[in-house]
N, C-alpha and C. Protein backbone atom coordinates (compact mmCIF):
# COMPACT_ATOMS: atom_id res chain seq x y z
N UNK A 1 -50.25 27.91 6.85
CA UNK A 1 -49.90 28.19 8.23
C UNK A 1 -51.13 28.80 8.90
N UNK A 2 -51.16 28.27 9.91
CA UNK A 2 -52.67 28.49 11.13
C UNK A 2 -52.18 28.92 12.21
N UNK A 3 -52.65 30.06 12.76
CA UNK A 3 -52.49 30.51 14.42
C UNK A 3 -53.65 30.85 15.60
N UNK A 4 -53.56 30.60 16.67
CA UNK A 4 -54.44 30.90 17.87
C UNK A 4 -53.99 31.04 18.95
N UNK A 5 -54.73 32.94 18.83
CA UNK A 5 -54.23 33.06 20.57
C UNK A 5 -54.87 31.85 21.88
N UNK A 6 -54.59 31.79 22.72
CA UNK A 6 -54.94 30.77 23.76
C UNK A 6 -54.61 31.30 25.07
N UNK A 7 -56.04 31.32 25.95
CA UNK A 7 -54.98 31.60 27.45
C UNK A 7 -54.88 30.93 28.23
N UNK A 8 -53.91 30.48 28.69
CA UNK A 8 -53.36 29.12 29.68
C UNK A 8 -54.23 29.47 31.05
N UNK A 9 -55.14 28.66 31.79
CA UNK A 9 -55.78 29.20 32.84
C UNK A 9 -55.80 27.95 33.64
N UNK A 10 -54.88 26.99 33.75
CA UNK A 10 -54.61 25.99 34.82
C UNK A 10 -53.82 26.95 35.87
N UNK A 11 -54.22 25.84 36.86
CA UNK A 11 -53.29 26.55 37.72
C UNK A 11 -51.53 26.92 38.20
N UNK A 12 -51.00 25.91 37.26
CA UNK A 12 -49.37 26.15 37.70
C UNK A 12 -49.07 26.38 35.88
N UNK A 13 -49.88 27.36 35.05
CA UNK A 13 -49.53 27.15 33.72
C UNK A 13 -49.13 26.06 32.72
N UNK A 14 -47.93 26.41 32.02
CA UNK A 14 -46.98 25.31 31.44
C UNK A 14 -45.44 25.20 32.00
N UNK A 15 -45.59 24.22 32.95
CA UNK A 15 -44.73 23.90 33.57
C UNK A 15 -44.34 22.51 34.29
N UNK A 16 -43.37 22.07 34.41
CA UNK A 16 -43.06 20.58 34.68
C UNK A 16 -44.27 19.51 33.55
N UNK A 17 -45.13 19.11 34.02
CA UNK A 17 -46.17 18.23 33.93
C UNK A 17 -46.92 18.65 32.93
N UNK A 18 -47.87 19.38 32.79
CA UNK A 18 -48.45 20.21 32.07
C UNK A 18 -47.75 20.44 30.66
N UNK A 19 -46.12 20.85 30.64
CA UNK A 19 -45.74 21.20 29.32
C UNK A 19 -45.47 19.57 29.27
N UNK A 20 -44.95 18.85 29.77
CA UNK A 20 -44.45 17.22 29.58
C UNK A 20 -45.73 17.02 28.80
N UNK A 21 -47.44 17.27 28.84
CA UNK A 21 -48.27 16.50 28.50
C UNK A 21 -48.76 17.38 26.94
N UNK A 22 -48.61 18.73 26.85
CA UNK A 22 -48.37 19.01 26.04
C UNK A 22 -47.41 19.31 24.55
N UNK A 23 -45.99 18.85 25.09
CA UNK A 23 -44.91 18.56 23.96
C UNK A 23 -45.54 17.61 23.83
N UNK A 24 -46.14 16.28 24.20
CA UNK A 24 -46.40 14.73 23.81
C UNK A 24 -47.27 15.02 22.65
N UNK A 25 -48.41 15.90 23.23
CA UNK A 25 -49.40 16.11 22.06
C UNK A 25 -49.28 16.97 21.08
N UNK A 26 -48.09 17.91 20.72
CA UNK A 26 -47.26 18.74 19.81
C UNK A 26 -47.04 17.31 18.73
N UNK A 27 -46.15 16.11 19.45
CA UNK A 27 -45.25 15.05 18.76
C UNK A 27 -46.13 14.60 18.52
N UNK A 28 -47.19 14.31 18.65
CA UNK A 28 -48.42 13.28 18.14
C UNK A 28 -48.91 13.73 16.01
N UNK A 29 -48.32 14.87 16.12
CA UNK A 29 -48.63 15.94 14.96
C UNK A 29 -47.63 15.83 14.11
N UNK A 30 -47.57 15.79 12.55
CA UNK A 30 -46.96 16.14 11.95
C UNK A 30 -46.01 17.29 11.14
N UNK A 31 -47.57 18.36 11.56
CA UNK A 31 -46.81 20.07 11.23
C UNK A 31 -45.67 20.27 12.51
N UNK A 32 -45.25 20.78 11.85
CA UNK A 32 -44.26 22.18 12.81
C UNK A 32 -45.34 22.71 13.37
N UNK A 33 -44.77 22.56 14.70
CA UNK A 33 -45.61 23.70 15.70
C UNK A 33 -44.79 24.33 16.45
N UNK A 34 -45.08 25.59 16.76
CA UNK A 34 -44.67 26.61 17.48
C UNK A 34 -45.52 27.18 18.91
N UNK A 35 -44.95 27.59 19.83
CA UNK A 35 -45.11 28.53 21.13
C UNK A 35 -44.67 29.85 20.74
N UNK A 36 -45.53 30.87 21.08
CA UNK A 36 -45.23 32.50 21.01
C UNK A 36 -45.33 33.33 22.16
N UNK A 37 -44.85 33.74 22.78
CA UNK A 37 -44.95 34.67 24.14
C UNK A 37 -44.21 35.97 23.70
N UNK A 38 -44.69 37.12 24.02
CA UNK A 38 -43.78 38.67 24.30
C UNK A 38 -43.05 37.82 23.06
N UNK A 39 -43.29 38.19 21.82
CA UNK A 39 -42.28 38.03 20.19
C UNK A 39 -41.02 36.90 20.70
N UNK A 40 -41.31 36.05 21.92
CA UNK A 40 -40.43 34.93 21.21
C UNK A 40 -41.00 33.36 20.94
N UNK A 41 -40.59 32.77 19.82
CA UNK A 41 -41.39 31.83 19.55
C UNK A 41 -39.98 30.60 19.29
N UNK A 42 -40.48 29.73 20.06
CA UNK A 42 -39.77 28.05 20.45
C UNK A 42 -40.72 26.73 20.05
N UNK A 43 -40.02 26.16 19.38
CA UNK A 43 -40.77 24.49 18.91
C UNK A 43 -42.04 23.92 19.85
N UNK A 44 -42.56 24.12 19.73
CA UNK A 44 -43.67 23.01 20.63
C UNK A 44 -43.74 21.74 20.87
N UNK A 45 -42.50 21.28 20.33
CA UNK A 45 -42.23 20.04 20.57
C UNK A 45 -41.04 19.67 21.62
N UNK A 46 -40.33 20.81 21.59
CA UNK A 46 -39.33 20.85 22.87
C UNK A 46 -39.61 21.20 24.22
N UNK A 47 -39.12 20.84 25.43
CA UNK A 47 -39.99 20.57 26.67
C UNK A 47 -39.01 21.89 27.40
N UNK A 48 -37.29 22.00 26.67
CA UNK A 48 -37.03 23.12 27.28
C UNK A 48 -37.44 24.84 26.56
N UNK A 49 -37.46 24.08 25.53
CA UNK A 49 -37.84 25.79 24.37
C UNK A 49 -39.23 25.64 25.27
N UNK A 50 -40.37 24.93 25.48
CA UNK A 50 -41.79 25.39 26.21
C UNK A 50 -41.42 26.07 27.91
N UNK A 51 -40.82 25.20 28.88
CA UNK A 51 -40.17 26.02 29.71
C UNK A 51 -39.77 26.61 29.68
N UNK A 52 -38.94 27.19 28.67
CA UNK A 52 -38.29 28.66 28.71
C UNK A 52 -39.01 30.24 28.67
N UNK A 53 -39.90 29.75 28.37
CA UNK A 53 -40.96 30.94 28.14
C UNK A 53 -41.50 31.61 29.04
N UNK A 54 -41.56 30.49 30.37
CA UNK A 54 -42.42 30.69 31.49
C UNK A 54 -43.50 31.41 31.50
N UNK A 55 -44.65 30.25 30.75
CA UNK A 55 -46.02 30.32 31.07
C UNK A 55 -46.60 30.23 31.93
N UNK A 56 -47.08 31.31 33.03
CA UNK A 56 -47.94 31.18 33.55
C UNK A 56 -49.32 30.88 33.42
N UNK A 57 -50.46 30.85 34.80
CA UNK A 57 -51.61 31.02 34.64
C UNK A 57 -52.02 32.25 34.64
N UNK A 58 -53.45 32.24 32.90
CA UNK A 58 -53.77 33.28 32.47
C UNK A 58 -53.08 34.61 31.51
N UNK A 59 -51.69 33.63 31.54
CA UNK A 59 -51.12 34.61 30.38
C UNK A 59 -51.84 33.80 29.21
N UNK A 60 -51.38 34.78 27.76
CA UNK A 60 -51.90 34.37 26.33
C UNK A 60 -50.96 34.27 25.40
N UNK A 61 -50.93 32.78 25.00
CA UNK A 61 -50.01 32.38 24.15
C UNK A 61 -50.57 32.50 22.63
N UNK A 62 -49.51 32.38 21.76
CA UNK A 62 -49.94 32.26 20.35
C UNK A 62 -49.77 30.62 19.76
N UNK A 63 -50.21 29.70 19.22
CA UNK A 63 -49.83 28.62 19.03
C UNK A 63 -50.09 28.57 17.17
N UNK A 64 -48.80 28.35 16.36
CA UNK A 64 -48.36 27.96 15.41
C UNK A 64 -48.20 27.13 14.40
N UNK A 65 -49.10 26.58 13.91
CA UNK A 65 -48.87 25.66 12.75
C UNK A 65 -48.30 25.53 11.22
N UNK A 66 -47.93 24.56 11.02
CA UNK A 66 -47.73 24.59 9.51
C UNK A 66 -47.35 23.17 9.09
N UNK A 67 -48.25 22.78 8.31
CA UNK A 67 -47.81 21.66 7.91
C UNK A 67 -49.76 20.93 7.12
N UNK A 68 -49.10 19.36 6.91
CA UNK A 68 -50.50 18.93 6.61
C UNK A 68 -51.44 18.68 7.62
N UNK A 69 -51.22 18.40 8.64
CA UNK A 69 -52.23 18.12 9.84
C UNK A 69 -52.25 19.28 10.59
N UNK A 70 -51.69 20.51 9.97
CA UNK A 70 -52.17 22.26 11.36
C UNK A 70 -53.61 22.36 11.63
N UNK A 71 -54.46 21.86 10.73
CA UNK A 71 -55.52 22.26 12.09
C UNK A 71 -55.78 21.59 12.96
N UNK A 72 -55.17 20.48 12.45
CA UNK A 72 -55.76 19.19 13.90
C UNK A 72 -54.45 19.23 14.76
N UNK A 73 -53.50 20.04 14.71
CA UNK A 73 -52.64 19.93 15.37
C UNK A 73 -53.08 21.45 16.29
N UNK A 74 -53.77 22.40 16.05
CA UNK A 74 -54.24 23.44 17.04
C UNK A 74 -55.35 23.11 17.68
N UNK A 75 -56.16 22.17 16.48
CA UNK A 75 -57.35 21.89 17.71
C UNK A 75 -57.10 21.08 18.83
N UNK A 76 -56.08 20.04 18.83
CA UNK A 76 -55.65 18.99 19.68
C UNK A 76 -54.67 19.77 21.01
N UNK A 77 -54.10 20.71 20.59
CA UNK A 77 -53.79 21.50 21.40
C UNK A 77 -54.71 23.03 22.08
N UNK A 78 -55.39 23.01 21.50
CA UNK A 78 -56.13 23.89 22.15
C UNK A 78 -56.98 23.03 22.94
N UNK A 79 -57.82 22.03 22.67
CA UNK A 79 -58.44 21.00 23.41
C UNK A 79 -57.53 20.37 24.81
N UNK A 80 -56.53 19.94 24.76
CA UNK A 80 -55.33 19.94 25.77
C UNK A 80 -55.69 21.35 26.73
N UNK A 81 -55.02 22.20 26.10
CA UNK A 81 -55.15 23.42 26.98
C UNK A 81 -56.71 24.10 27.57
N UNK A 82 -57.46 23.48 27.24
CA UNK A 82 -59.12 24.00 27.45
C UNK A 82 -59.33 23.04 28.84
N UNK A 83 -58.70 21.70 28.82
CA UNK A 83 -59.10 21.08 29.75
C UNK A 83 -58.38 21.36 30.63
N UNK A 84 -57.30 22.17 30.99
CA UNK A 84 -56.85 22.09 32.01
C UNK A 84 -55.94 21.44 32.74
N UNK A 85 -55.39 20.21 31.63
CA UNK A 85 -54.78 19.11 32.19
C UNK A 85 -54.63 18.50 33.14
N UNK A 86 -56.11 18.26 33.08
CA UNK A 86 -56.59 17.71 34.38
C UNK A 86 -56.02 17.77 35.84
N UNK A 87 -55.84 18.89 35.93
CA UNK A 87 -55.44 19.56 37.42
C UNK A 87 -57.09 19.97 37.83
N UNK A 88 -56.76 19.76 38.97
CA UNK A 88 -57.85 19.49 39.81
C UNK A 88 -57.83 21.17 40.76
């Protein structure tokens, strides 16, 4: 099991679009992955467990792995989240 804090710094966080493009790239993965905010932690593969959290911009999430592909499943998500998802 692998973890990394991350801070969401798009502008409308993880929300609508943004988490839609990130559960995709959670499912692309084979580990279990997880979302962590304030001690609660929801699937990263679910679009309402990621909305529920309400990530804003510039809060700091924890992101969760476990499995055979966890590191390429944090780097692929941290890479996701570095770019910004392409919000302009």
């Amino acid at each position: 099991m692998i973890s990394r804090d991350i801070m969401i710094t798009n502008t409308s966080g993880l929300h609508a679009r943004p988490a839609t493009f990130f559960i995709q790239k959670a499912n692309t993965y084979k580990a279990s992955i997880w979302v962590e905010k304030d001690e609660r932690k929801v699937n990263a593969k679910s679009l309402l467990g990621v909305l529920s959290l309400g990530i804003a911009k510039d809060m700091t999430v924890k992101l969760i792995a476990e499995g055979q592909d966890e590191n390429a499943a944090i780097a692929g998500l941290v890479e996701l989240i570095n770019s910004g998802f392409s919000e302009a």
